[in-house]
N, C-alpha and C. Protein backbone atom coordinates (compact mmCIF):
# COMPACT_ATOMS: atom_id res chain seq x y z
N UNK A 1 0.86 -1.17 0.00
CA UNK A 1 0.00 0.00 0.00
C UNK A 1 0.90 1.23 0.00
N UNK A 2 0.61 1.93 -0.78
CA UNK A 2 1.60 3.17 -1.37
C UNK A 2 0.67 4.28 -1.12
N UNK A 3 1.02 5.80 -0.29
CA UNK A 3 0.49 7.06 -0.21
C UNK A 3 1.11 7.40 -1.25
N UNK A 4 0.14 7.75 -2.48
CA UNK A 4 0.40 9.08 -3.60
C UNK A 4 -0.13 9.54 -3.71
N UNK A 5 -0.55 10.47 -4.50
CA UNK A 5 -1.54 11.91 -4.84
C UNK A 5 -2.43 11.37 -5.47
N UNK A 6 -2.36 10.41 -5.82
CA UNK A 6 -3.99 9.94 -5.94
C UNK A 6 -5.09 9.61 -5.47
N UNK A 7 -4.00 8.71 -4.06
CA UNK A 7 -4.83 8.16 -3.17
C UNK A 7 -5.30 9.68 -2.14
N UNK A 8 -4.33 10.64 -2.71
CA UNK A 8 -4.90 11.58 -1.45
C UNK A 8 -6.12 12.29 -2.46
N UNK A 9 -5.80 12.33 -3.23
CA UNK A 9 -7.14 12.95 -3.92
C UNK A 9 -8.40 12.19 -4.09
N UNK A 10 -8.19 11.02 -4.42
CA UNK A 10 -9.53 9.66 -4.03
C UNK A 10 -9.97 10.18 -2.27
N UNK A 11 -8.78 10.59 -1.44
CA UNK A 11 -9.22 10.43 -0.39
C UNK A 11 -10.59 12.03 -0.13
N UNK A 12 -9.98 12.81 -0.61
CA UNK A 12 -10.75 13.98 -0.42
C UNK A 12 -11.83 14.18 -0.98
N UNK A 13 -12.00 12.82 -2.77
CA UNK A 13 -13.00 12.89 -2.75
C UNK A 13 -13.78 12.53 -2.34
N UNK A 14 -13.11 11.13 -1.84
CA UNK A 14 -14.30 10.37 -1.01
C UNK A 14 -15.54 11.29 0.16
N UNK A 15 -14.33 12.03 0.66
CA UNK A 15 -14.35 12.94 1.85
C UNK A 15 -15.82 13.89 1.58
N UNK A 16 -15.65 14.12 0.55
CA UNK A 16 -16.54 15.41 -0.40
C UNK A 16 -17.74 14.64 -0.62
N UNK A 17 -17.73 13.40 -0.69
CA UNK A 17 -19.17 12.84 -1.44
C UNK A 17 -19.78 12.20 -0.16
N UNK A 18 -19.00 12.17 0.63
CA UNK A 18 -19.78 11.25 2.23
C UNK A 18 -20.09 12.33 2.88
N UNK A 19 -19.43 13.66 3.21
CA UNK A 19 -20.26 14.94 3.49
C UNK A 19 -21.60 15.90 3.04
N UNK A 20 -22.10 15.32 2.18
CA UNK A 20 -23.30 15.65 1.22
C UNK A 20 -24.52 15.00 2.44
N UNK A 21 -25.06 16.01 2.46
CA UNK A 21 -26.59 15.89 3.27
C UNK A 21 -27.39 15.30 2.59
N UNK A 22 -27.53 15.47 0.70
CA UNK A 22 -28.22 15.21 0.27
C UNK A 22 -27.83 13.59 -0.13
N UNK A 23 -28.65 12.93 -0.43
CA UNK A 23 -28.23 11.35 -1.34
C UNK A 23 -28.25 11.55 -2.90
N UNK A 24 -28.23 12.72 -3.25
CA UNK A 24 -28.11 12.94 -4.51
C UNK A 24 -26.89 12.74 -5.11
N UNK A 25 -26.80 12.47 -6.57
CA UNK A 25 -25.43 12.11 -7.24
C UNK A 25 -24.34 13.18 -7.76
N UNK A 26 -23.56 13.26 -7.48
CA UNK A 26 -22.80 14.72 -7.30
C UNK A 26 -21.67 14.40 -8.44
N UNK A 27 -22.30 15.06 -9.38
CA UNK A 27 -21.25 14.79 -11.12
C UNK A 27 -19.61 15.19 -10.81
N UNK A 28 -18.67 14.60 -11.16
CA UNK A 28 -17.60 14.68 -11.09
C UNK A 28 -16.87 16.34 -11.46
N UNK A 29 -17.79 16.64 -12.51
CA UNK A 29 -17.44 17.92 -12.71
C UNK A 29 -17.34 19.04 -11.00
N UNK A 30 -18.42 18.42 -10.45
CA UNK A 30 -18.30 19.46 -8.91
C UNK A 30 -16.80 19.43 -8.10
N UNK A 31 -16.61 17.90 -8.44
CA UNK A 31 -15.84 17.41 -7.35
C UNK A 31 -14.29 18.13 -8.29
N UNK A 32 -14.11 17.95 -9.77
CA UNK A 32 -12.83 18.76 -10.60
C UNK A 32 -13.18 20.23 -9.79
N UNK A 33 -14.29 21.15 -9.66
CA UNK A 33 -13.46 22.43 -9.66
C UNK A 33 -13.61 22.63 -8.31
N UNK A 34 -14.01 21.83 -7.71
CA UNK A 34 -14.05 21.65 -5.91
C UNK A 34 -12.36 21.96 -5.65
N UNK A 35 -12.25 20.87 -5.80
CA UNK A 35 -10.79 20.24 -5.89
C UNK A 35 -9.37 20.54 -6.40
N UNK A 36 -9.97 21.35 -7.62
CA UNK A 36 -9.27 21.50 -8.71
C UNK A 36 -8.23 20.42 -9.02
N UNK A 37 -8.86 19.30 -9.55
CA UNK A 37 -8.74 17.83 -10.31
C UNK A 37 -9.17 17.80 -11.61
N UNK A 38 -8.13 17.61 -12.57
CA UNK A 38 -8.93 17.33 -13.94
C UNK A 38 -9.67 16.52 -14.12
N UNK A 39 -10.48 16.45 -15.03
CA UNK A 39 -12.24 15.47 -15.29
C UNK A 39 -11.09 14.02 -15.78
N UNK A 40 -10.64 14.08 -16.31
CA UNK A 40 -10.03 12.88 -16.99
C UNK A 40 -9.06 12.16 -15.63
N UNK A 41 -8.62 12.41 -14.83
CA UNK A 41 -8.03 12.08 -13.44
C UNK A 41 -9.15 11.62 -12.90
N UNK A 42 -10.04 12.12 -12.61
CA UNK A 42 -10.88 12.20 -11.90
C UNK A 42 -11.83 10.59 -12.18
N UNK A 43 -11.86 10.68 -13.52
CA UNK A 43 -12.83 9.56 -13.82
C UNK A 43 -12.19 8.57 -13.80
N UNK A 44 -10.60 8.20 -14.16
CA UNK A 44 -10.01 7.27 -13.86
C UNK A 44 -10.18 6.70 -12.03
N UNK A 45 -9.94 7.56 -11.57
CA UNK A 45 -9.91 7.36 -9.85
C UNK A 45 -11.22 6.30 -9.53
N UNK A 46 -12.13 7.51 -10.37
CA UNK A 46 -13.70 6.71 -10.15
C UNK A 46 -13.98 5.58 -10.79
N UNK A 47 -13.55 5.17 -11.26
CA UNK A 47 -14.05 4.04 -12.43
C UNK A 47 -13.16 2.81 -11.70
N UNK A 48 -11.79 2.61 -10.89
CA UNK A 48 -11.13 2.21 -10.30
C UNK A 48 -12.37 2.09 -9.02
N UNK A 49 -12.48 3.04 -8.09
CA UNK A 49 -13.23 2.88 -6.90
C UNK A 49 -14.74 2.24 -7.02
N UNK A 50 -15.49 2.50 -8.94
CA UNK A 50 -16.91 1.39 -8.53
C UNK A 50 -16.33 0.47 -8.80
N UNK A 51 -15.32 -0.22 -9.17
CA UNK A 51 -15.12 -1.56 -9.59
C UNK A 51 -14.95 -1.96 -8.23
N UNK A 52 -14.32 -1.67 -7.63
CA UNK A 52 -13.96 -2.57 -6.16
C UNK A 52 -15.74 -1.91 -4.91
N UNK A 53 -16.05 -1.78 -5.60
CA UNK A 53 -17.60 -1.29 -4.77
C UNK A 53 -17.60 -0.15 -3.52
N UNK A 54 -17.01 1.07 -4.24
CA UNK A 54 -16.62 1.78 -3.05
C UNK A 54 -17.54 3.15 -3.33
N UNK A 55 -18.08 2.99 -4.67
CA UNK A 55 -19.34 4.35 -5.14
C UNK A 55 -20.28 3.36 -6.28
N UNK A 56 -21.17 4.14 -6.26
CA UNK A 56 -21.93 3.91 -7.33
C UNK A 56 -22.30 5.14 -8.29
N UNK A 57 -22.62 4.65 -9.42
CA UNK A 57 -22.60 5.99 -10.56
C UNK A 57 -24.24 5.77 -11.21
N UNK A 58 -24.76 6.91 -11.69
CA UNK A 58 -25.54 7.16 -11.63
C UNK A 58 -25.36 8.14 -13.31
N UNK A 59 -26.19 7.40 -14.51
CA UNK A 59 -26.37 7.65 -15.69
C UNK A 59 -27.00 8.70 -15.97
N UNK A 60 -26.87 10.03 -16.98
CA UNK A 60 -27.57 11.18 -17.43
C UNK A 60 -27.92 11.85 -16.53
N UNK A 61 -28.93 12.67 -17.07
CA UNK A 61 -28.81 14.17 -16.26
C UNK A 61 -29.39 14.20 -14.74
N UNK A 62 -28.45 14.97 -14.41
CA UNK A 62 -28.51 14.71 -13.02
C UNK A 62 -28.13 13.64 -12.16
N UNK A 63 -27.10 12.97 -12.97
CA UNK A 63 -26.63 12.17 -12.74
C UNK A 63 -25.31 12.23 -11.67
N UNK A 64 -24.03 10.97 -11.85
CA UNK A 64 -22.76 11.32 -10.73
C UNK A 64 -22.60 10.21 -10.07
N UNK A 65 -21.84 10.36 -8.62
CA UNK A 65 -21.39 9.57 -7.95
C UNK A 65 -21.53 9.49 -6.39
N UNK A 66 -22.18 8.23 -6.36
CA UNK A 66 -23.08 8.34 -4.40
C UNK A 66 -21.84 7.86 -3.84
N UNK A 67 -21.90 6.89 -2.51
CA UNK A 67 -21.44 5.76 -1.76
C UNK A 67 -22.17 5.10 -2.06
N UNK A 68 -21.13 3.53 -2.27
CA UNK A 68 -22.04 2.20 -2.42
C UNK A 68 -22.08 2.18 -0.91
N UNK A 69 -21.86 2.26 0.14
CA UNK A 69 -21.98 1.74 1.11
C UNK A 69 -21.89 2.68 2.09
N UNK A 70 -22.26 2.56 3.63
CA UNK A 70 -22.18 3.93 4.51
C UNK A 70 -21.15 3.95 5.05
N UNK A 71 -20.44 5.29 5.13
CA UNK A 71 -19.43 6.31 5.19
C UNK A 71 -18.66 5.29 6.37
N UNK A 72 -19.51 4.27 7.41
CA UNK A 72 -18.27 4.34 8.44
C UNK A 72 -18.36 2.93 7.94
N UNK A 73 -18.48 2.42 6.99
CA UNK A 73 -17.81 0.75 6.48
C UNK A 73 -16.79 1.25 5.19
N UNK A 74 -16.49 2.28 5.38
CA UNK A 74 -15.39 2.42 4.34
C UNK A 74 -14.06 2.98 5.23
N UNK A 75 -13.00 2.03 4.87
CA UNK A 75 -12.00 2.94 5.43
C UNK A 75 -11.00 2.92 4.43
N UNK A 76 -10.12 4.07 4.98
CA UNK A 76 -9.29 4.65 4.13
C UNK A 76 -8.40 3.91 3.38
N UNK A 77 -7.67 2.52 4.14
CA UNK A 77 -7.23 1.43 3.24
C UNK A 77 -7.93 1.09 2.37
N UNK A 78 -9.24 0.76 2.33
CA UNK A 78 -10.13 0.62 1.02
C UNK A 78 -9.96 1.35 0.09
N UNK A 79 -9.98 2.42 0.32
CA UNK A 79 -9.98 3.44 -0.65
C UNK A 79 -8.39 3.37 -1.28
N UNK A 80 -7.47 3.93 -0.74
CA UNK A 80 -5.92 3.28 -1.34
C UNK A 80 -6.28 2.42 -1.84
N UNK A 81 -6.18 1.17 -1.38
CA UNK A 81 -6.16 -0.29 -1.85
C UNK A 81 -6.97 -0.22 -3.69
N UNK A 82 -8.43 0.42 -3.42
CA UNK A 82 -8.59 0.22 -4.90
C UNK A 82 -7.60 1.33 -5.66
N UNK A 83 -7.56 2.12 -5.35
CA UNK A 83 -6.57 3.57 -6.21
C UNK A 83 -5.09 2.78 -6.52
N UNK A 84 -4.66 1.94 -5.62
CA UNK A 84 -2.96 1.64 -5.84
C UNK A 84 -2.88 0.02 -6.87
N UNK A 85 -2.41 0.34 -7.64
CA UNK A 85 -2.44 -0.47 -8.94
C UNK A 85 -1.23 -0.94 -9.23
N UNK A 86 -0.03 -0.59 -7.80
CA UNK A 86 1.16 -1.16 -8.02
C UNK A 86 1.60 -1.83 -7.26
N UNK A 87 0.98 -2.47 -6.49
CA UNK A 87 1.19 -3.71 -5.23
C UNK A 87 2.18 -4.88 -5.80
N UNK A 88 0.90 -5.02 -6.99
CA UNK A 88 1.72 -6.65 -7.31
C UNK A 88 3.18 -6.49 -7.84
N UNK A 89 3.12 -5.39 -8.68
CA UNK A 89 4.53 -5.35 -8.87
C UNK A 89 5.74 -5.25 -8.49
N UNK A 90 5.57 -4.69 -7.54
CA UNK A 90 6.56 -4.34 -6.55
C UNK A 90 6.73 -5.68 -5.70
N UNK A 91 6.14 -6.65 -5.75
CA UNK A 91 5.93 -7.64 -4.86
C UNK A 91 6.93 -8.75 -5.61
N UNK A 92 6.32 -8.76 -7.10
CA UNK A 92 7.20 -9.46 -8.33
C UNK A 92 9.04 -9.09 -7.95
N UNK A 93 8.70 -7.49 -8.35
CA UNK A 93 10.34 -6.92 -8.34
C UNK A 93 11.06 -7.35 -7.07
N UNK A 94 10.69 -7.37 -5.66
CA UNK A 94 11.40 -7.96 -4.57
C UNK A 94 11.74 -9.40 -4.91
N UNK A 95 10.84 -10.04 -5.52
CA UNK A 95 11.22 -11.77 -5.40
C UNK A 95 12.25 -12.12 -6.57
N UNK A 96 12.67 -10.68 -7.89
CA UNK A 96 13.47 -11.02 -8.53
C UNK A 96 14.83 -10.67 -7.86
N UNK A 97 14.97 -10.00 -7.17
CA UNK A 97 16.36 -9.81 -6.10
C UNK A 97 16.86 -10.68 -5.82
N UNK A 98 17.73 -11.30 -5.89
CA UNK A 98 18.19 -12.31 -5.33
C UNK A 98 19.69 -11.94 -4.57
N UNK A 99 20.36 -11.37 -4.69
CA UNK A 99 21.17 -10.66 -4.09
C UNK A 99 21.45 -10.70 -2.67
N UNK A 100 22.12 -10.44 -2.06
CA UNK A 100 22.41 -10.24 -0.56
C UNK A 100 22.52 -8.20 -0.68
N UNK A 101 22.05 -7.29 -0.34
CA UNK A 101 22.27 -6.24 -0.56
C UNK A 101 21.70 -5.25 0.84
N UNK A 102 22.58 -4.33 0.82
CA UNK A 102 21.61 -3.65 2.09
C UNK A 102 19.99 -3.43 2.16
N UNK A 103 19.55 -3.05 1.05
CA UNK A 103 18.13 -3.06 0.63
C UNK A 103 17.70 -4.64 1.45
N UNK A 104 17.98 -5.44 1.26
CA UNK A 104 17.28 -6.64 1.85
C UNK A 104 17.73 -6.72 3.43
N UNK A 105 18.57 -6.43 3.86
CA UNK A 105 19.25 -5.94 5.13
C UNK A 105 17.94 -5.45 5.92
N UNK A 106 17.32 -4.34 5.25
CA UNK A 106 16.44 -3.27 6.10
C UNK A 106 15.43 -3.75 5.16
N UNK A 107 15.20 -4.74 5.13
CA UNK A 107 13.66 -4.98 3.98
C UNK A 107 12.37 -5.75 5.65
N UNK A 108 12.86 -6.34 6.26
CA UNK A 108 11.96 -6.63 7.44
C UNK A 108 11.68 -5.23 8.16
N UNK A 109 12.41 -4.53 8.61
CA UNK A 109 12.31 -3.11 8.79
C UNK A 109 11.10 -2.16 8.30
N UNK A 110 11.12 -2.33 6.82
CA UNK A 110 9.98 -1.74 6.00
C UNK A 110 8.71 -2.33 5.73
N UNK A 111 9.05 -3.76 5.80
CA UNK A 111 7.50 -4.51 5.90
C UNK A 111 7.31 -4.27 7.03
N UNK A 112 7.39 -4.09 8.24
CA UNK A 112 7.19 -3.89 9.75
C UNK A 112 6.25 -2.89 9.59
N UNK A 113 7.04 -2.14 9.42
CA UNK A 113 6.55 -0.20 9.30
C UNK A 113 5.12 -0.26 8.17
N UNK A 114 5.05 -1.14 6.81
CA UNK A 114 3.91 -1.03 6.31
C UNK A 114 2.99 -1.50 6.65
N UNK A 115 2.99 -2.78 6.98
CA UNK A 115 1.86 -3.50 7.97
C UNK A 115 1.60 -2.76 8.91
N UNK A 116 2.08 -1.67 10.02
CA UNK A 116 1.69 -1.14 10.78
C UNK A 116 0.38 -0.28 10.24
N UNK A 117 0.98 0.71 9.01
CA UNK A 117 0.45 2.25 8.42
C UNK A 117 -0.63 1.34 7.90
N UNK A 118 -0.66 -0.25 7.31
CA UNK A 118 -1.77 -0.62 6.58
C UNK A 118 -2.78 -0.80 7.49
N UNK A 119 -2.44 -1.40 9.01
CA UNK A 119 -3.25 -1.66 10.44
C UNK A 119 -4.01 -0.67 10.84
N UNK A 120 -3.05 0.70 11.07
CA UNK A 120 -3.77 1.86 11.02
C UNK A 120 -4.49 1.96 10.21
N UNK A 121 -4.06 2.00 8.63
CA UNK A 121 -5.60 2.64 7.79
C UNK A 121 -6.73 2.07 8.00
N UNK A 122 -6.70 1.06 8.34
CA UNK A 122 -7.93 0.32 8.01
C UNK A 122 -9.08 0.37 9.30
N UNK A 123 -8.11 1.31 10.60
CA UNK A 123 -9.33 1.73 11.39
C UNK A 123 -9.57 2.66 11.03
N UNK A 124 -9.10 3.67 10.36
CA UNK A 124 -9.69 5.25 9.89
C UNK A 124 -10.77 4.94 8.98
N UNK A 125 -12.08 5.56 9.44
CA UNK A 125 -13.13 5.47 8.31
C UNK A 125 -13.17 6.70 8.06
N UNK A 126 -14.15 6.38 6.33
CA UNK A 126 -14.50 8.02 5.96
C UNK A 126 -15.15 8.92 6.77
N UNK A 127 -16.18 7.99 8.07
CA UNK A 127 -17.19 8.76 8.81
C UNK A 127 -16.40 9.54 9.38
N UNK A 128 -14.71 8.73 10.11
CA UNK A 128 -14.10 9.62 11.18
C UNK A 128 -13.79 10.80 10.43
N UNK A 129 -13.03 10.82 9.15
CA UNK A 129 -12.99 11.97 8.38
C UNK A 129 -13.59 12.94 8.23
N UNK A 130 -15.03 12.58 7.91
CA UNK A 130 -15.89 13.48 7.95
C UNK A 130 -16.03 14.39 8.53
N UNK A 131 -16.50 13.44 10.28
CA UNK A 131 -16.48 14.30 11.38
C UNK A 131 -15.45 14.93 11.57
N UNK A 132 -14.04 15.23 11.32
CA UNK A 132 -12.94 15.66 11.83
C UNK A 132 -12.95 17.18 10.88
N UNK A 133 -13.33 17.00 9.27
CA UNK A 133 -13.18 17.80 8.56
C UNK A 133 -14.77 18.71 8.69
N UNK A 134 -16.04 18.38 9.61
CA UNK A 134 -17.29 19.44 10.07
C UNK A 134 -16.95 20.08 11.08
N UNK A 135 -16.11 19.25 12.24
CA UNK A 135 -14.96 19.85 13.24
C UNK A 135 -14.65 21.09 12.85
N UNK A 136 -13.78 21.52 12.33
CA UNK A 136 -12.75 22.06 11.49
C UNK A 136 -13.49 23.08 10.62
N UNK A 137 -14.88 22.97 10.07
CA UNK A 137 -16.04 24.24 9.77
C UNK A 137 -15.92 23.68 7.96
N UNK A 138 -15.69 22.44 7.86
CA UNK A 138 -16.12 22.11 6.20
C UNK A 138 -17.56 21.73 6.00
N UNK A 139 -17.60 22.46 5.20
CA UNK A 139 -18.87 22.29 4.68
C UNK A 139 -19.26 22.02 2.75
N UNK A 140 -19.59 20.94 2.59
CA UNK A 140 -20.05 20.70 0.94
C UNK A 140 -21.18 21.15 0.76
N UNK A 141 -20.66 22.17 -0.80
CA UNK A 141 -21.44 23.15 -1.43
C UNK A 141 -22.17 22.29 -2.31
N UNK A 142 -23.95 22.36 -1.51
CA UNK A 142 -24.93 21.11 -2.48
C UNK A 142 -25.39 22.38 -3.83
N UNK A 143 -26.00 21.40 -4.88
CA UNK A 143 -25.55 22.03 -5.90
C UNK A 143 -27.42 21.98 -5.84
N UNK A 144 -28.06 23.35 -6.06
CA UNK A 144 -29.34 23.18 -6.58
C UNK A 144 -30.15 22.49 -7.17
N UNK A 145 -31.04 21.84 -7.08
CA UNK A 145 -31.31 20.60 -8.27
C UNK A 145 -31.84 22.11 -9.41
N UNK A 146 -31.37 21.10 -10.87
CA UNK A 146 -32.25 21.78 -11.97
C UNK A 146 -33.46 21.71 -12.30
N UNK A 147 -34.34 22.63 -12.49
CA UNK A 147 -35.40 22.01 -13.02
C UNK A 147 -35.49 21.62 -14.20
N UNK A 148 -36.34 20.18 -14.71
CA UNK A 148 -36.45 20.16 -16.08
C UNK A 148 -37.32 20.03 -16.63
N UNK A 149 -38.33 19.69 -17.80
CA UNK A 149 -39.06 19.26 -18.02
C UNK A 149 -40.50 20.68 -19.00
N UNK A 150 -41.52 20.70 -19.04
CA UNK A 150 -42.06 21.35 -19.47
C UNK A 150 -42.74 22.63 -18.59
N UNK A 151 -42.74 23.49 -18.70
CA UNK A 151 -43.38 25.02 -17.61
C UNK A 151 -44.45 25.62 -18.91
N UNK A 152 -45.10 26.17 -17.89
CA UNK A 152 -46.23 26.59 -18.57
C UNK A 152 -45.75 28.04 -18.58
N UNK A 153 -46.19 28.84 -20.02
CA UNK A 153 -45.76 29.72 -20.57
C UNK A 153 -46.05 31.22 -19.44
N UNK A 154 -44.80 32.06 -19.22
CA UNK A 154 -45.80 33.33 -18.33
C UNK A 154 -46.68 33.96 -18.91
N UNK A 155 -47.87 34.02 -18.26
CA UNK A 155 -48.53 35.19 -18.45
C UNK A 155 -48.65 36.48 -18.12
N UNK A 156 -48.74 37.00 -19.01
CA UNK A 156 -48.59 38.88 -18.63
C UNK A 156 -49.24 38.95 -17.82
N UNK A 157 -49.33 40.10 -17.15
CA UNK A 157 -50.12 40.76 -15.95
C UNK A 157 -51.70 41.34 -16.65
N UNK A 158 -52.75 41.17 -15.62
CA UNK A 158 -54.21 41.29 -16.96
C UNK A 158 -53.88 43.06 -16.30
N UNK A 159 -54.56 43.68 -17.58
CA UNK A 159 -54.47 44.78 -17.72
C UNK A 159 -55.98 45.52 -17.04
N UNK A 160 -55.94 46.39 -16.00
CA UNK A 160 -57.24 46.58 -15.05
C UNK A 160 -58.21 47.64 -15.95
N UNK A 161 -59.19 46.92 -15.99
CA UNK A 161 -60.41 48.14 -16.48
C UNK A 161 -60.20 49.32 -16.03
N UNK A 162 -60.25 50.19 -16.81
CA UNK A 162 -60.65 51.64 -15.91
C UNK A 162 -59.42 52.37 -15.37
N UNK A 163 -58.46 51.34 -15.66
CA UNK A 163 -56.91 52.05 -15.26
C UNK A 163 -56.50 53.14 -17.04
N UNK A 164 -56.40 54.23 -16.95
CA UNK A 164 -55.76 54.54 -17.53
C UNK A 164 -54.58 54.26 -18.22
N UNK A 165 -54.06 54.14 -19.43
CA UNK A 165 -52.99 53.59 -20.03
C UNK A 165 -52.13 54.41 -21.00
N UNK A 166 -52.30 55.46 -20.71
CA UNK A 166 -51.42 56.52 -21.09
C UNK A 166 -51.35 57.88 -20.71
N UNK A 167 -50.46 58.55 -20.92
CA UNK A 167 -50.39 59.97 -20.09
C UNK A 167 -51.24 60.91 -20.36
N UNK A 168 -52.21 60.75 -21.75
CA UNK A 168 -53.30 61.58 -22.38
C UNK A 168 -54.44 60.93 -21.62
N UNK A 169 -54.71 59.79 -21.63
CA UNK A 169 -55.72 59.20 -20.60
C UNK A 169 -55.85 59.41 -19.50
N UNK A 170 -54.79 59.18 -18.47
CA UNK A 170 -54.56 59.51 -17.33
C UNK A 170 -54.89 61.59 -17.13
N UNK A 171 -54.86 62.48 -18.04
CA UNK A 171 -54.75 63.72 -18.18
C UNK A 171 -56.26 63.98 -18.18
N UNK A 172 -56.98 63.46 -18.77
CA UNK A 172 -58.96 63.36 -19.49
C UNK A 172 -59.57 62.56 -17.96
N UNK A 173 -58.85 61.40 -17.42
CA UNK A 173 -59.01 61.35 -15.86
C UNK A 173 -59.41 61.97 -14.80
N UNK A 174 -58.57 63.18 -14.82
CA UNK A 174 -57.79 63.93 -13.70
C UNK A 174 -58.67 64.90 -14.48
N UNK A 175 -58.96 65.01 -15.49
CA UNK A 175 -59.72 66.36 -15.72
C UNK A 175 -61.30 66.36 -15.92
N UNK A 176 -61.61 65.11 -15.74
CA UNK A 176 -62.95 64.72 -15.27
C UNK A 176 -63.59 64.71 -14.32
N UNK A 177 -62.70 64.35 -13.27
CA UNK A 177 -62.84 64.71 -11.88
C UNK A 177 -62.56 65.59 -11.31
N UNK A 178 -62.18 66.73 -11.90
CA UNK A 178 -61.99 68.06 -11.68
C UNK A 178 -63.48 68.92 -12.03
């Protein structure tokens, strides 16, 4: 399990979409200029996180991205874990070493230390996040719903009997009642 800028940006979004009051689907575009994350980053991250069941997406307008699941059964190793796509390899590259080298010297050392940070992640949930980042005075900007569909045309204002409708009218008025 590897911390990179992906996983920290998966992490914030996660962060961003489990803070939503609403259960509505919050299009990626919010979360790019939230964030300021490009759309094409962005959808990779996501498309990675529904496969391992960590959001669900939600087709056409008004569409986006919920939680598959609630905020405190997700923890932050989850979230890494689907984002990091270089486990196995690195796992391969150690077993081609064969060497005696200092690197293998201090290699129990570093598995120690990752199993720890992986022990830890996996009690941090998004909920604790949450709460830590409403703590702290964050708040996600819900996005208006649009309206769509058909409206009935305005109608003008009805025009009142007996009201005068011009300044010569209004003048023959005033001079009638005089």
């Amino acid at each position: 399990m590897r911390m990179s800028t992906r996983g920290r940006f998966a992490i914030a979004a996660m962060i961003d979409l489990a803070s939503r009051q609403t259960p509505a689907p919050v299009p990626l575009q919010d979360l790019a200029v939230r964030h300021r994350i490009s759309m094409s980053y962005l959808e990779q991250m996501f498309a990675k996180l529904r496969q391992h069941g960590l959001v669900e997406s939600t087709r056409g307008p008004g569409g986006g991205y919920t939680l598959a699941r609630a905020a405190d059964a997700i923890t932050v190793a989850d979230i890494i874990g689907a984002i990091d796509d270089g486990g196995e390899a690195r796992a391969k590259e150690r077993q081609r070493e064969s060497s005696v080298s200092a690197q293998e010297m201090t290699q129990d050392l570093w598995d120690a230390l990752q199993s720890t940070v992986a022990a830890y992640l996996r009690t941090v949930t998004l909920q604790n996040l949450v709460a830590e980042q409403k703590a702290k005075g964050f708040q996600a900007v819900e996005r208006k719903p649009v309206q769509k569909g058909v409206f009935q045309k305005p109608r003008p204002p009805v025009a009142r009997p007996g009201t005068p409708n011009s300044v010569f009218a209004l003048a023959q008025a005033w001079a009638g009642k005089a």
